[in-house]
C-alpha atoms as a PDB file:
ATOM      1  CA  UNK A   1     -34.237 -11.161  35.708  1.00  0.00           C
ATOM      2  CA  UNK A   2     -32.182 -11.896  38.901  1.00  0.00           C
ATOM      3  CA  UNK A   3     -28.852 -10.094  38.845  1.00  0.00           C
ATOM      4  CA  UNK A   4     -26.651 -10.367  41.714  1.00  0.00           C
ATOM      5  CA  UNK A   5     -23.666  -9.403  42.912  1.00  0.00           C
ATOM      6  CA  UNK A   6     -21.469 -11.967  41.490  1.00  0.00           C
ATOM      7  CA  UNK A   7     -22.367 -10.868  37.931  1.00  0.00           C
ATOM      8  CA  UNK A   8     -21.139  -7.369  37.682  1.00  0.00           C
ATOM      9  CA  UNK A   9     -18.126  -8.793  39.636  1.00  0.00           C
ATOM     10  CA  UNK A  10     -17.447 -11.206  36.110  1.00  0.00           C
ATOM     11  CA  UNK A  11     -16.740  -8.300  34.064  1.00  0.00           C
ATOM     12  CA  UNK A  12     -13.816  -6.745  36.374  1.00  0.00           C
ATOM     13  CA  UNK A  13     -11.014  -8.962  34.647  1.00  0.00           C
ATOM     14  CA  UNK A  14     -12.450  -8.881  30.913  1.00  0.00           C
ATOM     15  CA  UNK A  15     -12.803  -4.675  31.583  1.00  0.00           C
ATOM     16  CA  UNK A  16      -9.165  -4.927  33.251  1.00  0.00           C
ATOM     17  CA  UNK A  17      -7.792  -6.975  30.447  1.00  0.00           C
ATOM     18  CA  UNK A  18      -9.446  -4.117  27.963  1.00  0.00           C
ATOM     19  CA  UNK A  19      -7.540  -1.422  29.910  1.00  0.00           C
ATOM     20  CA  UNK A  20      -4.083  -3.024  29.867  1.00  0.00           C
ATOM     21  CA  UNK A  21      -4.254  -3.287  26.014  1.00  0.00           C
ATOM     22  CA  UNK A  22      -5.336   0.110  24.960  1.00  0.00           C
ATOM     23  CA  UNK A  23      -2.492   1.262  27.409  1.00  0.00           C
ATOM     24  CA  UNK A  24      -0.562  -0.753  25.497  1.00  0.00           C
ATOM     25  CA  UNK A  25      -1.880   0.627  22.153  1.00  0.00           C
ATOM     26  CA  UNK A  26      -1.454   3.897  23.592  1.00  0.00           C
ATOM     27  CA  UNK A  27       2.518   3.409  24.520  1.00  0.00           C
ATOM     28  CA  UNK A  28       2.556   1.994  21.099  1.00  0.00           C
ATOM     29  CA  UNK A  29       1.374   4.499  19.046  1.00  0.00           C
ATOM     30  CA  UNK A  30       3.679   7.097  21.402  1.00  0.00           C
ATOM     31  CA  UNK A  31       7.050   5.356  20.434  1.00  0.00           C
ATOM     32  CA  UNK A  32       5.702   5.225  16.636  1.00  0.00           C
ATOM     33  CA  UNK A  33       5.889   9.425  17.044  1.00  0.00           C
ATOM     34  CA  UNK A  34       8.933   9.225  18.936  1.00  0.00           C
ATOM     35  CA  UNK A  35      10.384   7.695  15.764  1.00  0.00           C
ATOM     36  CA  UNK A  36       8.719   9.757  13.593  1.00  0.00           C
ATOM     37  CA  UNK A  37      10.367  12.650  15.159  1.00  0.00           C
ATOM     38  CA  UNK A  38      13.482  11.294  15.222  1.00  0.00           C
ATOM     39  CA  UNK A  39      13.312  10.579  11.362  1.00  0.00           C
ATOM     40  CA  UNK A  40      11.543  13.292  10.439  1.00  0.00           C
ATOM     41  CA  UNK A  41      14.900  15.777  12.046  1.00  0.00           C
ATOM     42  CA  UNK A  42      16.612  13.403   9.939  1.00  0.00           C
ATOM     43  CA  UNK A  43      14.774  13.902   6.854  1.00  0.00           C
ATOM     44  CA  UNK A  44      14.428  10.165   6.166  1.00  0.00           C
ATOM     45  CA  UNK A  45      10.152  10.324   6.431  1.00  0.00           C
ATOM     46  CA  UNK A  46       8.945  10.852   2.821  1.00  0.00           C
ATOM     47  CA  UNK A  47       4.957  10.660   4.026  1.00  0.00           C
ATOM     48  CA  UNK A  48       4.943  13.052   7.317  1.00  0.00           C
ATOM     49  CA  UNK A  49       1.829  14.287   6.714  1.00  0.00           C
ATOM     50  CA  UNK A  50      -0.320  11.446   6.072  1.00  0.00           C
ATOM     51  CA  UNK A  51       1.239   9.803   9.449  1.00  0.00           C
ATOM     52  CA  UNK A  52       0.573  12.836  11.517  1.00  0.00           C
ATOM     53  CA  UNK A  53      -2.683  12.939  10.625  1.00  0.00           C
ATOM     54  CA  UNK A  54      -2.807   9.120  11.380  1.00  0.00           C
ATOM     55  CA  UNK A  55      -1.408   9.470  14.474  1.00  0.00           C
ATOM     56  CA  UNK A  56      -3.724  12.036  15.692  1.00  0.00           C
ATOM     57  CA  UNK A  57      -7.022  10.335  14.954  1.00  0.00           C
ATOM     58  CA  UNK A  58      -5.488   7.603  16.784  1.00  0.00           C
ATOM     59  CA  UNK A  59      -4.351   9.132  19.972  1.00  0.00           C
ATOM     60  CA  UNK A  60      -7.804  10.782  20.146  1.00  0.00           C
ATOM     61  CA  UNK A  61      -9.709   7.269  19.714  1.00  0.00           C
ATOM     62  CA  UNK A  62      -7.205   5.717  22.256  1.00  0.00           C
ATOM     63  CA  UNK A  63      -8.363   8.227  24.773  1.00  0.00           C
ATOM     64  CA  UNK A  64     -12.131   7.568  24.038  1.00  0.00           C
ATOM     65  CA  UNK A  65     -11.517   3.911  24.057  1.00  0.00           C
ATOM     66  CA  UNK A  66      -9.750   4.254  27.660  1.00  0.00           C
ATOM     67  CA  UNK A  67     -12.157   6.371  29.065  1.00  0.00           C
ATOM     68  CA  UNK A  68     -15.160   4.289  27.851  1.00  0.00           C
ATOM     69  CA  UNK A  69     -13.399   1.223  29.262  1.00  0.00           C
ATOM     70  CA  UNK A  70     -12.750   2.739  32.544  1.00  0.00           C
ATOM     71  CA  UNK A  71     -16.663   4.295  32.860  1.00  0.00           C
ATOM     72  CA  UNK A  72     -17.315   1.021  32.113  1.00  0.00           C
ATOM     73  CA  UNK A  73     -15.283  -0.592  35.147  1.00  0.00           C
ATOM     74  CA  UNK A  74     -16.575   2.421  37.407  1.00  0.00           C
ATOM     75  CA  UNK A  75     -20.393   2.052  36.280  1.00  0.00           C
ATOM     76  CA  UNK A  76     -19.712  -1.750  37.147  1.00  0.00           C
ATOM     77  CA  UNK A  77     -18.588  -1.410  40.390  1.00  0.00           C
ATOM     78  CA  UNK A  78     -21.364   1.520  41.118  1.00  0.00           C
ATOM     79  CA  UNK A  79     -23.507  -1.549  39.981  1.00  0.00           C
ATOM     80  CA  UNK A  80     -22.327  -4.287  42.393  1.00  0.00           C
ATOM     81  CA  UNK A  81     -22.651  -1.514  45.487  1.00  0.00           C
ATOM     82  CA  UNK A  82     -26.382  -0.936  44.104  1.00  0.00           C
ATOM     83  CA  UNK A  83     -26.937  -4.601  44.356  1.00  0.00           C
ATOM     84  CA  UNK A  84     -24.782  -5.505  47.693  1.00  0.00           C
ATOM     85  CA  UNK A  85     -27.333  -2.435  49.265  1.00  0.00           C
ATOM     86  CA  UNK A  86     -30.025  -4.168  48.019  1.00  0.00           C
ATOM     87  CA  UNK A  87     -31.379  -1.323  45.327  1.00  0.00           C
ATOM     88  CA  UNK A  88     -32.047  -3.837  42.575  1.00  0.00           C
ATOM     89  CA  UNK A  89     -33.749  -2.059  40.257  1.00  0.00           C
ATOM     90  CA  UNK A  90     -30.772   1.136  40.318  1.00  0.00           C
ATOM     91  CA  UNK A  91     -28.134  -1.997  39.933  1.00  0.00           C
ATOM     92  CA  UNK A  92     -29.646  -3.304  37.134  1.00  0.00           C
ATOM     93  CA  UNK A  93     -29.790   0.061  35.250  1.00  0.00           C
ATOM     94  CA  UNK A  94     -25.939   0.821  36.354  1.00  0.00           C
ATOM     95  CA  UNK A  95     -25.194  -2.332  35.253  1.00  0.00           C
ATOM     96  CA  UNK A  96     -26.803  -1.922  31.581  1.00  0.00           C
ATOM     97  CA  UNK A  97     -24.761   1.819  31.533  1.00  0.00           C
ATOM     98  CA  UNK A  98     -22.102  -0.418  31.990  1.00  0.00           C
ATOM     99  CA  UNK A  99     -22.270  -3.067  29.200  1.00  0.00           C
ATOM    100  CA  UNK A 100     -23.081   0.165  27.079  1.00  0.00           C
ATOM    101  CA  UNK A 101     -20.197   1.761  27.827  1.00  0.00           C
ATOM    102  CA  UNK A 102     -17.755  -0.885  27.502  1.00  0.00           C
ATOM    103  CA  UNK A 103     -19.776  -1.970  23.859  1.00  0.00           C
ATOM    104  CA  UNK A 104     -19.017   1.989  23.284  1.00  0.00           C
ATOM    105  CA  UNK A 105     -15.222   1.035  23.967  1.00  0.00           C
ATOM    106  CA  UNK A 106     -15.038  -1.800  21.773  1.00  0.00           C
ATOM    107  CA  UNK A 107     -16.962   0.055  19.109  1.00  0.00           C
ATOM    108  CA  UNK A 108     -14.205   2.336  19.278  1.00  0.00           C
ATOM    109  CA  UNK A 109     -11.023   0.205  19.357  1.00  0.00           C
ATOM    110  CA  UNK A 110     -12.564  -1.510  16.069  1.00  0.00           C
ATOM    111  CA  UNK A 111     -12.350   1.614  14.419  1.00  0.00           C
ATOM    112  CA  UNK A 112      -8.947   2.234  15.925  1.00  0.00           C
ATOM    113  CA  UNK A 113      -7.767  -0.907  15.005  1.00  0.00           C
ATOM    114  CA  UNK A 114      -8.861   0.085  10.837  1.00  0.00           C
ATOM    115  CA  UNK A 115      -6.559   3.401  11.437  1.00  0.00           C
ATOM    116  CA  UNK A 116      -4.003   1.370  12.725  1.00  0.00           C
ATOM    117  CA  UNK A 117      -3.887  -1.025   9.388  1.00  0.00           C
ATOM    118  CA  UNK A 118      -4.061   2.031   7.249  1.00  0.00           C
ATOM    119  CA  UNK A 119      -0.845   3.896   9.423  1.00  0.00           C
ATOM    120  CA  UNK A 120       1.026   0.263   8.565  1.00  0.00           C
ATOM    121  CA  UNK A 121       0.056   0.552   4.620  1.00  0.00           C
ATOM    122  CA  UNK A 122       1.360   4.044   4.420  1.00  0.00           C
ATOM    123  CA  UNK A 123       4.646   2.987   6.157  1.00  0.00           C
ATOM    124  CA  UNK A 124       4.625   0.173   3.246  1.00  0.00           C
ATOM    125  CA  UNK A 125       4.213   2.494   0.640  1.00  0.00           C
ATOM    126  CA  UNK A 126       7.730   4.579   2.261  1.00  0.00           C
ATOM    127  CA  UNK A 127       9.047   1.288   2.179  1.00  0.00           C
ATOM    128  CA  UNK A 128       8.344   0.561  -1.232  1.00  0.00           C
ATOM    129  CA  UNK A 129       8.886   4.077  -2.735  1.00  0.00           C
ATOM    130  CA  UNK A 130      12.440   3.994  -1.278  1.00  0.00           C
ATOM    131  CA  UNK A 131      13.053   0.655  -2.426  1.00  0.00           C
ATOM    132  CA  UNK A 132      11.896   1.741  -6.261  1.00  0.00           C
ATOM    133  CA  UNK A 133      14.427   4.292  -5.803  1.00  0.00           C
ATOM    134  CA  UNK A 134      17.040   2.018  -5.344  1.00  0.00           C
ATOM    135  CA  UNK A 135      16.098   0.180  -8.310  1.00  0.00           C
ATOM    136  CA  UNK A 136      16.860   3.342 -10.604  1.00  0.00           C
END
């Protein structure tokens, strides 16, 4: 297979768009436990514990998906030097650690991503329990 330098060069603004939303997921998830603090000195969160917990699991997959993604951007550019020095063989290996890493990434933000939906149903079930108390 011919790889040249052109084709590592493709990935930069796929791996660049990758970055920008798990920063995004990451800023996210930081003003969810601003809030939480800020209700929780209130006393208005019912379900602390199961968010905290939530929360956690996803800060620590947010920083594996970032770091992945930016191995994956630094393995890709190791890649196209490789290739523009004309050590084919090393770029294509670089190249594969690359696409590895960045399937590692995506791996992860899938599972991130399932956290996320199960933070959202526990903030429905707040929802709901303080709305059944209204009911009373």
């Amino acid at each position: 297979m011919i790889l040249d330098i052109s084709t590592p060069a493709l990935l930069f603004p796929a791996i660049s768009l990758l970055l920008l939303a798990y920063t995004n997921r990451f800023l996210t998830t930081g003003q969810l436990i601003r809030g939480l603090t800020k209700n929780s000195n209130k006393g208005k969160i019912e379900q602390v514990t199961r968010q905290i917990i939530n929360l956690k699991n996803r800060i620590e997959l947010i920083k594996w998906m970032q770091l992945f993604g930016a191995a994956s951007l630094l393995l890709c550019t190791f890649s196209m030097f490789f290739l523009f020095f004309q050590y084919d063989y090393y770029g294509k290996v670089v190249f594969v650690l690359s696409l590895l890493a960045m399937c590692i990434s995506l791996i992860i933000t899938m599972i991130e991503i399932s956290i996320s939906s199960i933070a959202l149903n526990i903030e429905l079930e707040g929802i709901q329990n303080n709305c059944n108390k209204y009911k009373k």
